[in-house]
C-alpha atoms as a PDB file:
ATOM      1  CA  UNK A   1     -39.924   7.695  -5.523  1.00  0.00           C
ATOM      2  CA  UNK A   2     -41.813   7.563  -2.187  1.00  0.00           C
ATOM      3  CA  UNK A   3     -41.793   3.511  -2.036  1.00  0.00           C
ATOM      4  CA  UNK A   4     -38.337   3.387  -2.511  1.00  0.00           C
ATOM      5  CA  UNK A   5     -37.359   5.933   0.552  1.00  0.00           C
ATOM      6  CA  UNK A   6     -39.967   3.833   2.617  1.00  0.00           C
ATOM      7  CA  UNK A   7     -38.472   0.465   1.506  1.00  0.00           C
ATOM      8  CA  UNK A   8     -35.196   1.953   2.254  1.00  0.00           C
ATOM      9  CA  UNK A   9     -36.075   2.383   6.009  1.00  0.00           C
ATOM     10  CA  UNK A  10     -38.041  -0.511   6.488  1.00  0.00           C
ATOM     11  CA  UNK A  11     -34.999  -2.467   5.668  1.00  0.00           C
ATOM     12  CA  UNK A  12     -32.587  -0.118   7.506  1.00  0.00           C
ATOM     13  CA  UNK A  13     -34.586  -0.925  10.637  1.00  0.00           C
ATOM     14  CA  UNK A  14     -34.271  -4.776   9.716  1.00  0.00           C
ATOM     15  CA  UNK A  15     -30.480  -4.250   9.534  1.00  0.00           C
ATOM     16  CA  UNK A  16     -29.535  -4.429   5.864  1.00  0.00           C
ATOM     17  CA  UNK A  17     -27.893  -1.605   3.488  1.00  0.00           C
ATOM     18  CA  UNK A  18     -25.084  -0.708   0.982  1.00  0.00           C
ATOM     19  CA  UNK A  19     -21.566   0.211   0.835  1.00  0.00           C
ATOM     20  CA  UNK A  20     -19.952   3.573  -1.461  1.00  0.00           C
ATOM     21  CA  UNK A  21     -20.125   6.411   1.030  1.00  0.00           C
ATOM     22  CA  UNK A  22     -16.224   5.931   2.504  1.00  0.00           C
ATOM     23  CA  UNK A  23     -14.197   7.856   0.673  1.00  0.00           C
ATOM     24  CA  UNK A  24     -11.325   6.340  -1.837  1.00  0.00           C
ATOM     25  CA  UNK A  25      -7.999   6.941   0.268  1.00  0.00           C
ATOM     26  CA  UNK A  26      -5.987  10.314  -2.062  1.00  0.00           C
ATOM     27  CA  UNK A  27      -4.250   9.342  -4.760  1.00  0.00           C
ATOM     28  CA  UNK A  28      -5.521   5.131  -4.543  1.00  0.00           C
ATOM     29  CA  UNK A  29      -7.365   3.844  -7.808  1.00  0.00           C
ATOM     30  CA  UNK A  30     -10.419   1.129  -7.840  1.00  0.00           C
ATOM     31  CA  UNK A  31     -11.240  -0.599 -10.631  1.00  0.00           C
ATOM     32  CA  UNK A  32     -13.839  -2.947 -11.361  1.00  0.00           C
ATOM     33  CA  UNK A  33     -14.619  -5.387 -14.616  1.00  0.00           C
ATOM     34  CA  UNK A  34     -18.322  -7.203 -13.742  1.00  0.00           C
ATOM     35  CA  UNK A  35     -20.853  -8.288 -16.145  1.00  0.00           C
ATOM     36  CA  UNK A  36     -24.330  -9.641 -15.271  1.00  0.00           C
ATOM     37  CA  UNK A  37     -26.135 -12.733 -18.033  1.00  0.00           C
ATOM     38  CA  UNK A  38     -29.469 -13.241 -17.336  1.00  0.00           C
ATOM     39  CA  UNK A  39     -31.422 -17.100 -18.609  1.00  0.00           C
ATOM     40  CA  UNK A  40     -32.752 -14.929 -21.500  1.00  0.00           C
ATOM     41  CA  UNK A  41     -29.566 -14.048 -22.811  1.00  0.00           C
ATOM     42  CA  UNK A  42     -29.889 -10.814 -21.766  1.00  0.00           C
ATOM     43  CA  UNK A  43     -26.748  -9.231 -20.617  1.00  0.00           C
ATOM     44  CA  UNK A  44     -24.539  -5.909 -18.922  1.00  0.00           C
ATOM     45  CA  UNK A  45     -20.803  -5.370 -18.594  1.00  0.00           C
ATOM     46  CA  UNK A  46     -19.243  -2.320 -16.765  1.00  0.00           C
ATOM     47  CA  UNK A  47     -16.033  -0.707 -16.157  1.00  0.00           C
ATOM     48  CA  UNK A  48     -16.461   0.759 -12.872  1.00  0.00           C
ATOM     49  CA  UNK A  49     -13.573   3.117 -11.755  1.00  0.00           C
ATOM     50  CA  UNK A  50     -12.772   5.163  -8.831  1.00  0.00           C
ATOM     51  CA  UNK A  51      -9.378   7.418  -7.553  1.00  0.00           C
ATOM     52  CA  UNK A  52      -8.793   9.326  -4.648  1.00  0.00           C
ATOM     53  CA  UNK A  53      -8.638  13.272  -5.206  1.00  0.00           C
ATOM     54  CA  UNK A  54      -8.158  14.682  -1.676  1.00  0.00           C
ATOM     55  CA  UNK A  55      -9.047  13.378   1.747  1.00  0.00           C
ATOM     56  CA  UNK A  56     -12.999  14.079   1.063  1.00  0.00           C
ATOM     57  CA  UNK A  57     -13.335  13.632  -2.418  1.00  0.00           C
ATOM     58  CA  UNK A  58     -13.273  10.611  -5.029  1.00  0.00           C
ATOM     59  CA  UNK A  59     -13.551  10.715  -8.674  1.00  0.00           C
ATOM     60  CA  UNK A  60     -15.396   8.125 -10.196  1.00  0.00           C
ATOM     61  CA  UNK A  61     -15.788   6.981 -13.954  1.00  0.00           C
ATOM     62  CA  UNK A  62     -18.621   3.858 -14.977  1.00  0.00           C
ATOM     63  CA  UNK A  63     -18.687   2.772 -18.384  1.00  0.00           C
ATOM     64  CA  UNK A  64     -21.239   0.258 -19.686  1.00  0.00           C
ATOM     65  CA  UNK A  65     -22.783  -1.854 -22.652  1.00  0.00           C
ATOM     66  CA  UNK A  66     -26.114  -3.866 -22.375  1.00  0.00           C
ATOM     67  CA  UNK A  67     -26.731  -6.055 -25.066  1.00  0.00           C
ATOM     68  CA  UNK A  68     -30.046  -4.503 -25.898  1.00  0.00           C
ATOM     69  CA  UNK A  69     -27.715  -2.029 -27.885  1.00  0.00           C
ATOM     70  CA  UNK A  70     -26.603   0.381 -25.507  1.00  0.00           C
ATOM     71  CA  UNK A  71     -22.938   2.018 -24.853  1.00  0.00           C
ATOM     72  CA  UNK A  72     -22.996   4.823 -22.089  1.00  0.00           C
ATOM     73  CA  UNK A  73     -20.216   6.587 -20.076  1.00  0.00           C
ATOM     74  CA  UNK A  74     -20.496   8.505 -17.257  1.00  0.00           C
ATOM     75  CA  UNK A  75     -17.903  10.572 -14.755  1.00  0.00           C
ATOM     76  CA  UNK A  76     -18.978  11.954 -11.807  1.00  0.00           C
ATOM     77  CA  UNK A  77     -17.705  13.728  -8.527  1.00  0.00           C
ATOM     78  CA  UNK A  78     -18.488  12.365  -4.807  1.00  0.00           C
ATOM     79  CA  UNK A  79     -17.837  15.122  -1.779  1.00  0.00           C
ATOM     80  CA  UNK A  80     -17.750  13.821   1.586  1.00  0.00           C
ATOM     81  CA  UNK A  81     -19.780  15.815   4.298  1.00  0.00           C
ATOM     82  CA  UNK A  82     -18.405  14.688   7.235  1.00  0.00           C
ATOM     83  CA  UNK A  83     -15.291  15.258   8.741  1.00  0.00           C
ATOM     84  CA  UNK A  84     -14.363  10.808   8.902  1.00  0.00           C
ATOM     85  CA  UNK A  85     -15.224  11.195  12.563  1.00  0.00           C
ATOM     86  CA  UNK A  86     -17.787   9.320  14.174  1.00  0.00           C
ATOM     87  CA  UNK A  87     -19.915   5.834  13.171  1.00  0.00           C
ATOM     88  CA  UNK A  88     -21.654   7.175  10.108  1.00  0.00           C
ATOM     89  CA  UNK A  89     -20.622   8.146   6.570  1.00  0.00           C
ATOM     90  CA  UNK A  90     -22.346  11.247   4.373  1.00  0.00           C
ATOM     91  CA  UNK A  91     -21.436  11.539   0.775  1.00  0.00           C
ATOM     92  CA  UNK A  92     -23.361  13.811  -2.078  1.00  0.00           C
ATOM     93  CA  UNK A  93     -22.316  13.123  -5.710  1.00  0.00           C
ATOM     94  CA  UNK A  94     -23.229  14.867  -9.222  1.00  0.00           C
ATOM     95  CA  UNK A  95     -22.185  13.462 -12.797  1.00  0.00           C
ATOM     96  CA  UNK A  96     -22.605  13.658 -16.667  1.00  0.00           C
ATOM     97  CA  UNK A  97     -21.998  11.605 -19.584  1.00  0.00           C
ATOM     98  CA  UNK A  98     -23.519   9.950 -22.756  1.00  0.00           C
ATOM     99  CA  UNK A  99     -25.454   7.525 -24.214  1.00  0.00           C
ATOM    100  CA  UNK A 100     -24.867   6.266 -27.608  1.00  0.00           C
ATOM    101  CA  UNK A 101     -27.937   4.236 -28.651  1.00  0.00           C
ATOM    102  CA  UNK A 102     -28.579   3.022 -32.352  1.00  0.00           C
ATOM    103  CA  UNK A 103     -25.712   5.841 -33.449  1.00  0.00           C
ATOM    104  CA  UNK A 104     -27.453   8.691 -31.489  1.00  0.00           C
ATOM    105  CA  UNK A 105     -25.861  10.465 -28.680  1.00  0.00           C
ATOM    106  CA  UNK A 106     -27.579  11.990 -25.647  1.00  0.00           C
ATOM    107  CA  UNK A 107     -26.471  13.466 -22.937  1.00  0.00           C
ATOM    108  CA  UNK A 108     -27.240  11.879 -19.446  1.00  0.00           C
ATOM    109  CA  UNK A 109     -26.966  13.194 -16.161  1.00  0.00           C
ATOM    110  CA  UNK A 110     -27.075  11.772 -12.456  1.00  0.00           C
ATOM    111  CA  UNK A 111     -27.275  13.092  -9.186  1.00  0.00           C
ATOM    112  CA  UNK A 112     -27.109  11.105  -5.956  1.00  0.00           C
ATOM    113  CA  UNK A 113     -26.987  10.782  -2.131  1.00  0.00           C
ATOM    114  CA  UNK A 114     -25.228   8.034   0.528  1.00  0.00           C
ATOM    115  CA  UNK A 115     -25.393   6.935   3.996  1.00  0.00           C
ATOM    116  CA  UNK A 116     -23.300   4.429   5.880  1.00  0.00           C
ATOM    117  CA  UNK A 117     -21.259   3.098   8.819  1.00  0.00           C
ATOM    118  CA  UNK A 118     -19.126   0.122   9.601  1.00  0.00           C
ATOM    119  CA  UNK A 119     -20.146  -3.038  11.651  1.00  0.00           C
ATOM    120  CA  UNK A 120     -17.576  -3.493  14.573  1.00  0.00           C
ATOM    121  CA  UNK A 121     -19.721  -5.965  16.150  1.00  0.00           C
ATOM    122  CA  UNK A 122     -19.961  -8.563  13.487  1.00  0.00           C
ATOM    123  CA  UNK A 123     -16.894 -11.126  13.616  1.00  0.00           C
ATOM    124  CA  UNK A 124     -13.985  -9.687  11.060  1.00  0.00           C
ATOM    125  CA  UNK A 125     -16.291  -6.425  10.867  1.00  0.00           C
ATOM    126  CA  UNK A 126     -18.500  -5.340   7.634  1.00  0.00           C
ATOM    127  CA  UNK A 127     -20.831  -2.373   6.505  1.00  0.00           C
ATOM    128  CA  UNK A 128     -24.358  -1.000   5.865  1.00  0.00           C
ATOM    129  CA  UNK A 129     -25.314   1.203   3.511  1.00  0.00           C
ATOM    130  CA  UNK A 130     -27.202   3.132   1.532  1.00  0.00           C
ATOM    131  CA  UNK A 131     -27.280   5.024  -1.843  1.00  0.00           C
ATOM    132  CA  UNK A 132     -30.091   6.718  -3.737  1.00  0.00           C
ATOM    133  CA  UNK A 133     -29.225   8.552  -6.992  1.00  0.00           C
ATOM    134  CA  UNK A 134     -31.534   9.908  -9.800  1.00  0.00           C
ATOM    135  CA  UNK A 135     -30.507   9.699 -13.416  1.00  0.00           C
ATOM    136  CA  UNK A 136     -32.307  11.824 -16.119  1.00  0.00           C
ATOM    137  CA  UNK A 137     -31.418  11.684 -19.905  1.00  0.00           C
ATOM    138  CA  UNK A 138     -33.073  13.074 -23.059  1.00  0.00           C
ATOM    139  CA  UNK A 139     -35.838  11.047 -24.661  1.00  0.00           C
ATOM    140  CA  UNK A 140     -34.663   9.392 -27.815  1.00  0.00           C
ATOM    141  CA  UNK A 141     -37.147   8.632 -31.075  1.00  0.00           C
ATOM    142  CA  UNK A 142     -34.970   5.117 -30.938  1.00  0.00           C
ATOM    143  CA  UNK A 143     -36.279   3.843 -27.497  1.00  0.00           C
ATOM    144  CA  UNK A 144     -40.094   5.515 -28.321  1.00  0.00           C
ATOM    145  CA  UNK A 145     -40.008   3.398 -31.287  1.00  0.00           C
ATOM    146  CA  UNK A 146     -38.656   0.088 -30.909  1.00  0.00           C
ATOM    147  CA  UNK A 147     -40.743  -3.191 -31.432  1.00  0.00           C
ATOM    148  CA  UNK A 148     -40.582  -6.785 -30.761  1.00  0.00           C
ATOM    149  CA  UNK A 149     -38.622  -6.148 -27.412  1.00  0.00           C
ATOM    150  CA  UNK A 150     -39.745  -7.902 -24.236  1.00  0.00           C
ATOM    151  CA  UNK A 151     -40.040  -5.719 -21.359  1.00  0.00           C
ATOM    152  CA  UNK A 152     -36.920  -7.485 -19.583  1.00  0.00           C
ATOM    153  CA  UNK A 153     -34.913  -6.450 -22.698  1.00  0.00           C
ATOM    154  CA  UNK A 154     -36.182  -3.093 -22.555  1.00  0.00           C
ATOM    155  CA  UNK A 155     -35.428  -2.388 -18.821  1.00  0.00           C
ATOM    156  CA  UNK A 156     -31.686  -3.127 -19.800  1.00  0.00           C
ATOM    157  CA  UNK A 157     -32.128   0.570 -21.794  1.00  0.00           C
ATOM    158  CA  UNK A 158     -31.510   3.848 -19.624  1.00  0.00           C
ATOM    159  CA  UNK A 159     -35.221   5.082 -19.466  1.00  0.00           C
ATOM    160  CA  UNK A 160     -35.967   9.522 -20.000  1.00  0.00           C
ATOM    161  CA  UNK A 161     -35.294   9.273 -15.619  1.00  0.00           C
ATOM    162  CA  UNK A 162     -34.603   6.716 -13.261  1.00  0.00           C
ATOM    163  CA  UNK A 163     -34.594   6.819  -9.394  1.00  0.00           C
ATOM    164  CA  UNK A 164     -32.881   4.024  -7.661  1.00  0.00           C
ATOM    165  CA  UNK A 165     -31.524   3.072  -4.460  1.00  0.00           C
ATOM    166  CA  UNK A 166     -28.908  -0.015  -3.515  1.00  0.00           C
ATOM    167  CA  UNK A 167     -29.419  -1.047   0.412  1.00  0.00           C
ATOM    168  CA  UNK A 168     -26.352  -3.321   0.946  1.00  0.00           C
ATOM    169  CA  UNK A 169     -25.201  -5.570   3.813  1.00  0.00           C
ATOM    170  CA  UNK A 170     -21.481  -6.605   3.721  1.00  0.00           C
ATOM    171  CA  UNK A 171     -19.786  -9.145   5.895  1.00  0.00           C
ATOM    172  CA  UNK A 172     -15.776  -9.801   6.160  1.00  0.00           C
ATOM    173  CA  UNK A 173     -16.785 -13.240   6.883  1.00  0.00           C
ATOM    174  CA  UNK A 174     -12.915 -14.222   6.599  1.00  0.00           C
ATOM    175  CA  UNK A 175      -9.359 -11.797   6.023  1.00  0.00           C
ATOM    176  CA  UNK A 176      -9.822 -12.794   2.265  1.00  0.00           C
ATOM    177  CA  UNK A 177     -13.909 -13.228   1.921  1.00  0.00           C
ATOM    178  CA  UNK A 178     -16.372 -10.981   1.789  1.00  0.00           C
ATOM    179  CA  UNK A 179     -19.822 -11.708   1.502  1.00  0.00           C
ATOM    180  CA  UNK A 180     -22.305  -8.993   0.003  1.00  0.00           C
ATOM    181  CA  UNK A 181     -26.402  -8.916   0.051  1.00  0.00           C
ATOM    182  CA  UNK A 182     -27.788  -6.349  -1.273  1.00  0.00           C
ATOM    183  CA  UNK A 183     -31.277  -5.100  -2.682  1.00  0.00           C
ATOM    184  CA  UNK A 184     -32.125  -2.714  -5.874  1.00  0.00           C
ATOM    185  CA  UNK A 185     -35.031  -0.463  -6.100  1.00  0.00           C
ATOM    186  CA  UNK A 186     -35.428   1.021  -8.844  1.00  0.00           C
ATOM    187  CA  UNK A 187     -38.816   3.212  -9.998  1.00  0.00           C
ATOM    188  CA  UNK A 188     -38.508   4.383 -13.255  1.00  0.00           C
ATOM    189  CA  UNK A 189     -40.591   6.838 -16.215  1.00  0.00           C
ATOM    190  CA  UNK A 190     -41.589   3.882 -18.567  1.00  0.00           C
ATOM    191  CA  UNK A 191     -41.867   0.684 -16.017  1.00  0.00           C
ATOM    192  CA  UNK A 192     -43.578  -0.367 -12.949  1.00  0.00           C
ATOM    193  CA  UNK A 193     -41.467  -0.163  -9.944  1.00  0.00           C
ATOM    194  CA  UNK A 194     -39.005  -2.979  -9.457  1.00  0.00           C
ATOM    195  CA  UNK A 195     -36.946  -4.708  -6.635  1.00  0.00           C
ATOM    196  CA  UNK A 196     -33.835  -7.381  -7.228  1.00  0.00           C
ATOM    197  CA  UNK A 197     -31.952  -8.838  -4.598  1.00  0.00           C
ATOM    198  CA  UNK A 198     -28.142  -9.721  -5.433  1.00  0.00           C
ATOM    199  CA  UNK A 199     -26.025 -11.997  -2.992  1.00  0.00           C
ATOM    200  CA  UNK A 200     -22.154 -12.518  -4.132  1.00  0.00           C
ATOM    201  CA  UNK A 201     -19.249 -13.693  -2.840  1.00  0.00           C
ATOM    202  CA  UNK A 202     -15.797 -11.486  -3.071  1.00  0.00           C
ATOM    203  CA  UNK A 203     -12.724 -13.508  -2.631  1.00  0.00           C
ATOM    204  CA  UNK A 204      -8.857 -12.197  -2.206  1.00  0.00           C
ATOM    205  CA  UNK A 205      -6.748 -14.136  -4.557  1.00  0.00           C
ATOM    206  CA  UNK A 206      -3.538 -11.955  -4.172  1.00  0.00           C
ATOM    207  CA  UNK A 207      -1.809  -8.573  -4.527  1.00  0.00           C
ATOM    208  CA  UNK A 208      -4.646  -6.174  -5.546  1.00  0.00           C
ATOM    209  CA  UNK A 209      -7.185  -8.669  -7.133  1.00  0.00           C
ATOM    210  CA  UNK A 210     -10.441  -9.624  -6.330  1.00  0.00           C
ATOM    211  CA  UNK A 211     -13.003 -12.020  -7.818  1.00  0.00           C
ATOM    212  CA  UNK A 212     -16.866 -11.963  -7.121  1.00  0.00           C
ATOM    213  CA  UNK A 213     -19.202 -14.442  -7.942  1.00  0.00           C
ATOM    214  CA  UNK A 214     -23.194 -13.728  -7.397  1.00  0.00           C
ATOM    215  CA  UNK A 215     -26.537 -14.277  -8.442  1.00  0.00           C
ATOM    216  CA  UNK A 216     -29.290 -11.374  -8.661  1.00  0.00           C
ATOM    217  CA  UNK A 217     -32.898 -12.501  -8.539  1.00  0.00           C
ATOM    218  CA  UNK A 218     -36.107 -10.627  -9.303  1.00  0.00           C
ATOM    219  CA  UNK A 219     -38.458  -9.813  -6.214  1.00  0.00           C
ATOM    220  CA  UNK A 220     -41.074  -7.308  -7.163  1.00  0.00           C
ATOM    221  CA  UNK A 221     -41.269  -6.329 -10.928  1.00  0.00           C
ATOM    222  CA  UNK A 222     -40.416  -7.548 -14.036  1.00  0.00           C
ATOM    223  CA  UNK A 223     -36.795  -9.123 -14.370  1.00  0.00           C
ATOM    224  CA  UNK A 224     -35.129 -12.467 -14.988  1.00  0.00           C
ATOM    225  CA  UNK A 225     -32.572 -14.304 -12.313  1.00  0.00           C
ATOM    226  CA  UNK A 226     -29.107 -13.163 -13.549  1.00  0.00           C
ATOM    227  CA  UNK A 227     -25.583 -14.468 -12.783  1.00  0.00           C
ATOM    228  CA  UNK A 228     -23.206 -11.638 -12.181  1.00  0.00           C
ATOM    229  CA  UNK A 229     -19.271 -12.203 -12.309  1.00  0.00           C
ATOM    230  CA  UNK A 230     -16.006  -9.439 -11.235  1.00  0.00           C
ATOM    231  CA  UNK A 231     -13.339  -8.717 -10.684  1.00  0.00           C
ATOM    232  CA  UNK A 232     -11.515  -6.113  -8.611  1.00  0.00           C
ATOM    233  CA  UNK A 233      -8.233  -4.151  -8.711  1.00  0.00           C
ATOM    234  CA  UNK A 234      -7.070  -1.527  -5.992  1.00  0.00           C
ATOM    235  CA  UNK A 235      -3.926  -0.192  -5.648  1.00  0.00           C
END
C-alpha cells in the first residue's frame, strides 16, 4: 500500500493523474460499454454507470465479466467534500456488491478516495487526477483451489483485498478528442505489486456518444499488453 501512495506523488510532481472526482451534474446519467483483450486471449467487459443525485453526490453502478469465469456487480455512493469552489476536487466513496464465481456468491465491498483539478493552461483545457480505492471480498475455496491457470489469468479474478490507485492525465486535444494517459497500481493479497500504463483516444461522433480506442501495457508486474475498446453515452 505504501509504494502505491509514493508512486502516486512521484508522478503527481511529474504532472500526470486521473479523472472521477467532479461530480455527475443532478439528475444526468453516464454510461459506459468497454472491454479490454489481451494477446493471450484473456479478456474484461464492463458496464460502467453513473447519475447525478444532488449537486454533491453521484450514484454509480459497475458491472463486469472476465473471462477467467467471473461475473461481479457493484453500486456504490460518491460524496463530494468541497463546496465546487476553487482549483481542486475532493470526493470519498463507499460500495457493495457480489461476486458470482464458479456458482458461488460472495459479497464484496469497496471503499475509496479522489483528488483532482482541471488544466486551464493546456490548449482546449484537460484534467489530473487521482483515485485510490480498496476492495475486500470473502475468500472463496474456488480461487484457493484452482489449477492450470497462469498468473495473468489469475490476476483477471478479484483477489480476498485489493488496493489500487488510477493517476490519469487527460487532454481536450480538439472540441471532439480527448486524449487519456493514465497509470494503474495495483498491490494486491495473492500477487506481487503491479503497474500498467493505458493511453486511449476518446472521440465525439455525435449527440451523446463517444468511442475510445486504447492500448494498456504492462510496466512493473506480471500482465500482458491489452487492447481496450468503449464507448460512451451521457445525457
Amino acid at each position: 500500500m505504501l509504494r502505491i501512495w509514493v508512486s502516486c506523488l512521484l508522478l503527481l510532481q511529474a504532472g500526470a493523474a486521473l479523472a472521477g472526482p467532479w461530480p455527475r451534474q443532478e439528475k444526468t446519467v453516464f454510461l459506459s460499454i468497454s472491454t479490454e483483450h489481451d494477446r493471450d486471449g484473456n479478456s474484461y467487459t464492463g458496464l460502467y454507470g453513473e447519475y447525478g443525485l444532488s449537486a454533491r453526490s453521484t450514484l454509480g453502478l459497475e458491472l463486469g465479466h472476465a473471462s477467467a469465469g467471473e461475473v461481479s456487480a457493484l453500486l456504490w455512493l460518491q460524496r463530494a467534500l468541497d463546496d465546487g469552489t476553487g482549483a481542486n476536487r475532493w470526493t470519498v466513496s463507499s460500495g457493495a456488491g457480489v461476486i458470482e464465481r464458479d456458482g458461488e456468491l460472495v459479497p464484496l465491498g469497496q471503499v475509496g478516495v479522489a483528488w483532482g483539478r482541471g488544466l486551464d493552461r493546456l490548449p482546449g483545457g484537460g484534467w489530473i487526477s487521482v483515485e485510490a480505492r480498496l476492495k475486500v471480498t470473502a475468500e472463496t475455496e474456488s480461487v484457493i483451489l484452482r489449477q492450470g491457470m497462469t498468473v495473468v489469468e489469475y490476476g483477471y479474478l478479484t483477489p480476498e483485498y485489493t488496493a489500487k490507485a488510477d493517476v490519469t492525465l487527460g487532454w481536450n486535444a480538439t472540441p471532439k478528442m480527448m486524449l487519456i494517459n493514465q497509470l494503474r497500481l495495483e498491490d494486491r493479497k495473492d500477487m506481487a505489486f503491479s503497474a500498467k500504463l493505458g493511453a486511449s483516444i476518446v472521440r465525439d461522433i455525435g449527440g451523446p456518444v463517444k468511442l475510445e480506442l486504447g492500448v494498456i501495457a504492462p510496466v512493473a508486474g506480471e500482465g500482458e499488453y491489452a487492447l481496450r475498446a468503449g464507448t460512451w453515452f451521457a445525457f
